[in-house]
Protein backbone atom coordinates (compact mmCIF):
# COMPACT_ATOMS: atom_id res chain seq x y z
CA UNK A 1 0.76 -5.72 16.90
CA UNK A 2 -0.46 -2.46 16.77
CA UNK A 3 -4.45 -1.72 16.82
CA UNK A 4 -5.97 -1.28 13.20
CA UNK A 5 -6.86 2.03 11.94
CA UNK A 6 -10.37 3.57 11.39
CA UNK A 7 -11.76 6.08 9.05
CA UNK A 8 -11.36 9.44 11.26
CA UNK A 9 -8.03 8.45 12.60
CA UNK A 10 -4.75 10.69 11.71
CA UNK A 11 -2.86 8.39 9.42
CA UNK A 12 0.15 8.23 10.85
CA UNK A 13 3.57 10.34 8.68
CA UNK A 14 6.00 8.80 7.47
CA UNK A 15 9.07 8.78 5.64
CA UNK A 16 10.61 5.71 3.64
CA UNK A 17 13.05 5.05 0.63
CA UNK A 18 11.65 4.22 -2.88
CA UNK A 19 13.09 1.86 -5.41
CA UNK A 20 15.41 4.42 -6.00
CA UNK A 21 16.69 4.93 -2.74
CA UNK A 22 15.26 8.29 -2.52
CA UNK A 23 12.59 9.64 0.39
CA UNK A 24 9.14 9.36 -0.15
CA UNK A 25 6.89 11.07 2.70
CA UNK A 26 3.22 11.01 3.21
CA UNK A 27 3.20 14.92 4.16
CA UNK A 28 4.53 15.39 0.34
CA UNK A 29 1.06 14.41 -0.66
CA UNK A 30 -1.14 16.86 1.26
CA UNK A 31 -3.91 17.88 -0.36
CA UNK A 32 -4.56 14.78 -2.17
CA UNK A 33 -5.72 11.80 -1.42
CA UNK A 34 -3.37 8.70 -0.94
CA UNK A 35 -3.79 5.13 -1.43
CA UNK A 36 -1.43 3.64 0.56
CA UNK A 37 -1.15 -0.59 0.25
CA UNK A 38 0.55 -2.69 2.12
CA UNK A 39 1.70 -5.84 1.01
CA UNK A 40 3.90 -9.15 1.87
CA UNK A 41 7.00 -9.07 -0.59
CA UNK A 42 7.88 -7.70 -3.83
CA UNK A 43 8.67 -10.63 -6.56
CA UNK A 44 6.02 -12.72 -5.39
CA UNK A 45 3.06 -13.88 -7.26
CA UNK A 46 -0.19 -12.02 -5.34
CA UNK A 47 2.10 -9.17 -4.82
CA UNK A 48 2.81 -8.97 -8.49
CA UNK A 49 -0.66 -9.66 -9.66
CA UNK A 50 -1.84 -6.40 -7.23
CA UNK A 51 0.90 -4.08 -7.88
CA UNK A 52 0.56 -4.82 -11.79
CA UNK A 53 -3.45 -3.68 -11.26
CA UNK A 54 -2.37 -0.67 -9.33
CA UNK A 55 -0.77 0.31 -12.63
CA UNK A 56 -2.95 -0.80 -14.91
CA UNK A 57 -5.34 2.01 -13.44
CA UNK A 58 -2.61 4.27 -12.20
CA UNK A 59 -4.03 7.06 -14.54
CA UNK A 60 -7.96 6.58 -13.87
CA UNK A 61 -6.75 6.97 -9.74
CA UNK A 62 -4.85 9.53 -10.62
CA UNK A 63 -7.45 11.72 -12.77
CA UNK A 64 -9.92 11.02 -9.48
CA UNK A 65 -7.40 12.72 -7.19
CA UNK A 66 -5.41 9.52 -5.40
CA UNK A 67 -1.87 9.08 -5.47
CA UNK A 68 -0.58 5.39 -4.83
CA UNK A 69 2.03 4.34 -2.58
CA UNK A 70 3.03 0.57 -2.07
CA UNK A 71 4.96 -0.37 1.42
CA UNK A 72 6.34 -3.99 2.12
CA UNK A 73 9.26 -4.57 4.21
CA UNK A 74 11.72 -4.83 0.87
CA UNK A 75 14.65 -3.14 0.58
CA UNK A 76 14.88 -0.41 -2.37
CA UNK A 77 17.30 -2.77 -4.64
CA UNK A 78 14.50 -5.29 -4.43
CA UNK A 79 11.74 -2.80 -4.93
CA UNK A 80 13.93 -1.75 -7.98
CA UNK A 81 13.72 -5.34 -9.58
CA UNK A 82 10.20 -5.48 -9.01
CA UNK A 83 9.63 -2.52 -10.92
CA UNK A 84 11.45 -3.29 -13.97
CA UNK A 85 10.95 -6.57 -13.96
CA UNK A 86 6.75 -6.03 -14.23
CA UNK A 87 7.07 -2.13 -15.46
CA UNK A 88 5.51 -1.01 -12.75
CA UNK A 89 4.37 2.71 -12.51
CA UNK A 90 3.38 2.77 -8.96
CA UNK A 91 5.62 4.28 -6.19
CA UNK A 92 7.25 1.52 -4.31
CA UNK A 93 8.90 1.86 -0.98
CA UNK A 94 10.63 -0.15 1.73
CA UNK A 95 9.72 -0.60 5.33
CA UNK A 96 12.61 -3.00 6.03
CA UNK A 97 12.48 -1.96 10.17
CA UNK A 98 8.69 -2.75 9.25
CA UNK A 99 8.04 0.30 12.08
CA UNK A 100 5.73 1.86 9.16
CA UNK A 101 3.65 -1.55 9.08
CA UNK A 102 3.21 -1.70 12.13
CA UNK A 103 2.24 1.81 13.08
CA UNK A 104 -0.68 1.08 10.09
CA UNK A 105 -1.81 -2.50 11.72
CA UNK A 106 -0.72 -4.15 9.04
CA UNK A 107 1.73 -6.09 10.45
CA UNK A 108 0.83 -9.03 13.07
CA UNK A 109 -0.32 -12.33 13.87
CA UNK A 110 -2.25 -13.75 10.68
CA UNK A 111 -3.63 -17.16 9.41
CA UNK A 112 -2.42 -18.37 6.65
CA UNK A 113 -2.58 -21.97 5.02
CA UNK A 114 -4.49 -22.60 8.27
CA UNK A 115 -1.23 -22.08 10.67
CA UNK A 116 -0.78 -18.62 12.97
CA UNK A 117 1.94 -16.72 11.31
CA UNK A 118 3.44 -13.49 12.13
CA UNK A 119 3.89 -11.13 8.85
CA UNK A 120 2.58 -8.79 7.04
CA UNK A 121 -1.45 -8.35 6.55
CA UNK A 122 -1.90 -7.19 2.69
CA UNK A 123 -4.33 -3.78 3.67
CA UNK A 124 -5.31 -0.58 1.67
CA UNK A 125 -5.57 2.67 3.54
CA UNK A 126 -7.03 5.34 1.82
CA UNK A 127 -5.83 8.85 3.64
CA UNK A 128 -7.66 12.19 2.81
CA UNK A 129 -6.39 15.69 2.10
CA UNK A 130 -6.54 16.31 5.49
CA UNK A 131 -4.41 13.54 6.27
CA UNK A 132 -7.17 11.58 8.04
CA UNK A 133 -7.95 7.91 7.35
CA UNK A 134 -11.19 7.42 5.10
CA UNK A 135 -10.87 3.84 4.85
CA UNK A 136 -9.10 1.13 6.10
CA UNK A 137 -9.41 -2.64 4.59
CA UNK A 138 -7.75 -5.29 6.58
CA UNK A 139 -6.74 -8.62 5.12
CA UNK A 140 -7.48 -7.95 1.64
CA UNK A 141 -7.02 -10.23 -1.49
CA UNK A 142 -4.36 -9.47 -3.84
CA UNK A 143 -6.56 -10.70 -7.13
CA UNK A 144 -9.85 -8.53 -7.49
CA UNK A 145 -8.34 -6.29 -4.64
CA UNK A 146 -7.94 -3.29 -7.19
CA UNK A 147 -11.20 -3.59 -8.91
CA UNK A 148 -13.45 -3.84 -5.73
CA UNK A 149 -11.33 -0.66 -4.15
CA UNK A 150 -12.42 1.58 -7.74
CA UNK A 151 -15.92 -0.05 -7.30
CA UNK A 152 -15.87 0.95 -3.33
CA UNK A 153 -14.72 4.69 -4.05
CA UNK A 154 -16.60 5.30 -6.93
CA UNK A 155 -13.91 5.54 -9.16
CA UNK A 156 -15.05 4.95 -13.49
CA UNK A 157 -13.72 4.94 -16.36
């Protein structure tokens, strides 16, 4: 597992496929700042409950200046059904090599149901203009996630 990452640090670039099979980078976003979550599996309850709140205030981010990006290790033809399944508006894309996961911490040894596990750690990154990490939440709950990261960067309706 890769160390986490801390506000200051370069977030590190990448490129990855969205539901539509085409190439979302992090270097198209410069000059704005990106949230960038991480998350288990697309189709999945918690997953669904936190990517259907990232669209629910996909416009109020927006007019404060972030751009959304969800990663999980999904393949774009999942990522796809997610989407229209639960009309989401928020950019999906796949880390299926989970590289991208790891090089952002947030994949490793975790607890869950009270056994180790390796997978994915649901985290939130927020990167600046600059393309530095502001903040960096570990471990993170799907349900109330959303709400507590508007309340966090002072982000109202």
């Amino acid at each position: 597992m890769s160390d986490r990452l801390k506000p200051g640090d370069t977030a590190p670039a990448f490129t990855l496929p969205d539901a539509d099979g085409n190439e979302v980078s992090l270097a198209e976003h410069a000059g704005r700042k990106v949230i960038v979550y991480f998350y288990p599996a697309a189709l999945t309850p918690g997953c669904t409950k936190q990517a259907c709140d990232f669209t629910d205030n996909l416009d109020l981010l927006a007019s404060a200046g972030y751009d959304v990006i969800g990663v999980s290790p999904d393949k774009p033809e999942k990522l796809a059904k997610f989407r229209e399944k639960e009309s989401l508006k928020v950019t999906l894309v796949g880390d299926p090599s989970k590289a991208v996961l790891e090089q952002y911490g947030a994949f490793g040894e975790k607890t869950m149901y009270g056994r180790k596990v390796t997978g994915v750690i649901r985290s939130t990154i927020v990167v600046d203009e600059a393309g530095k990490v502001e903040h960096a939440w570990y471990n993170v709950r799907a349900t109330g996630h959303v709400a507590k990261l508007l309340k966090d960067l002072k982000v109202e309706a």
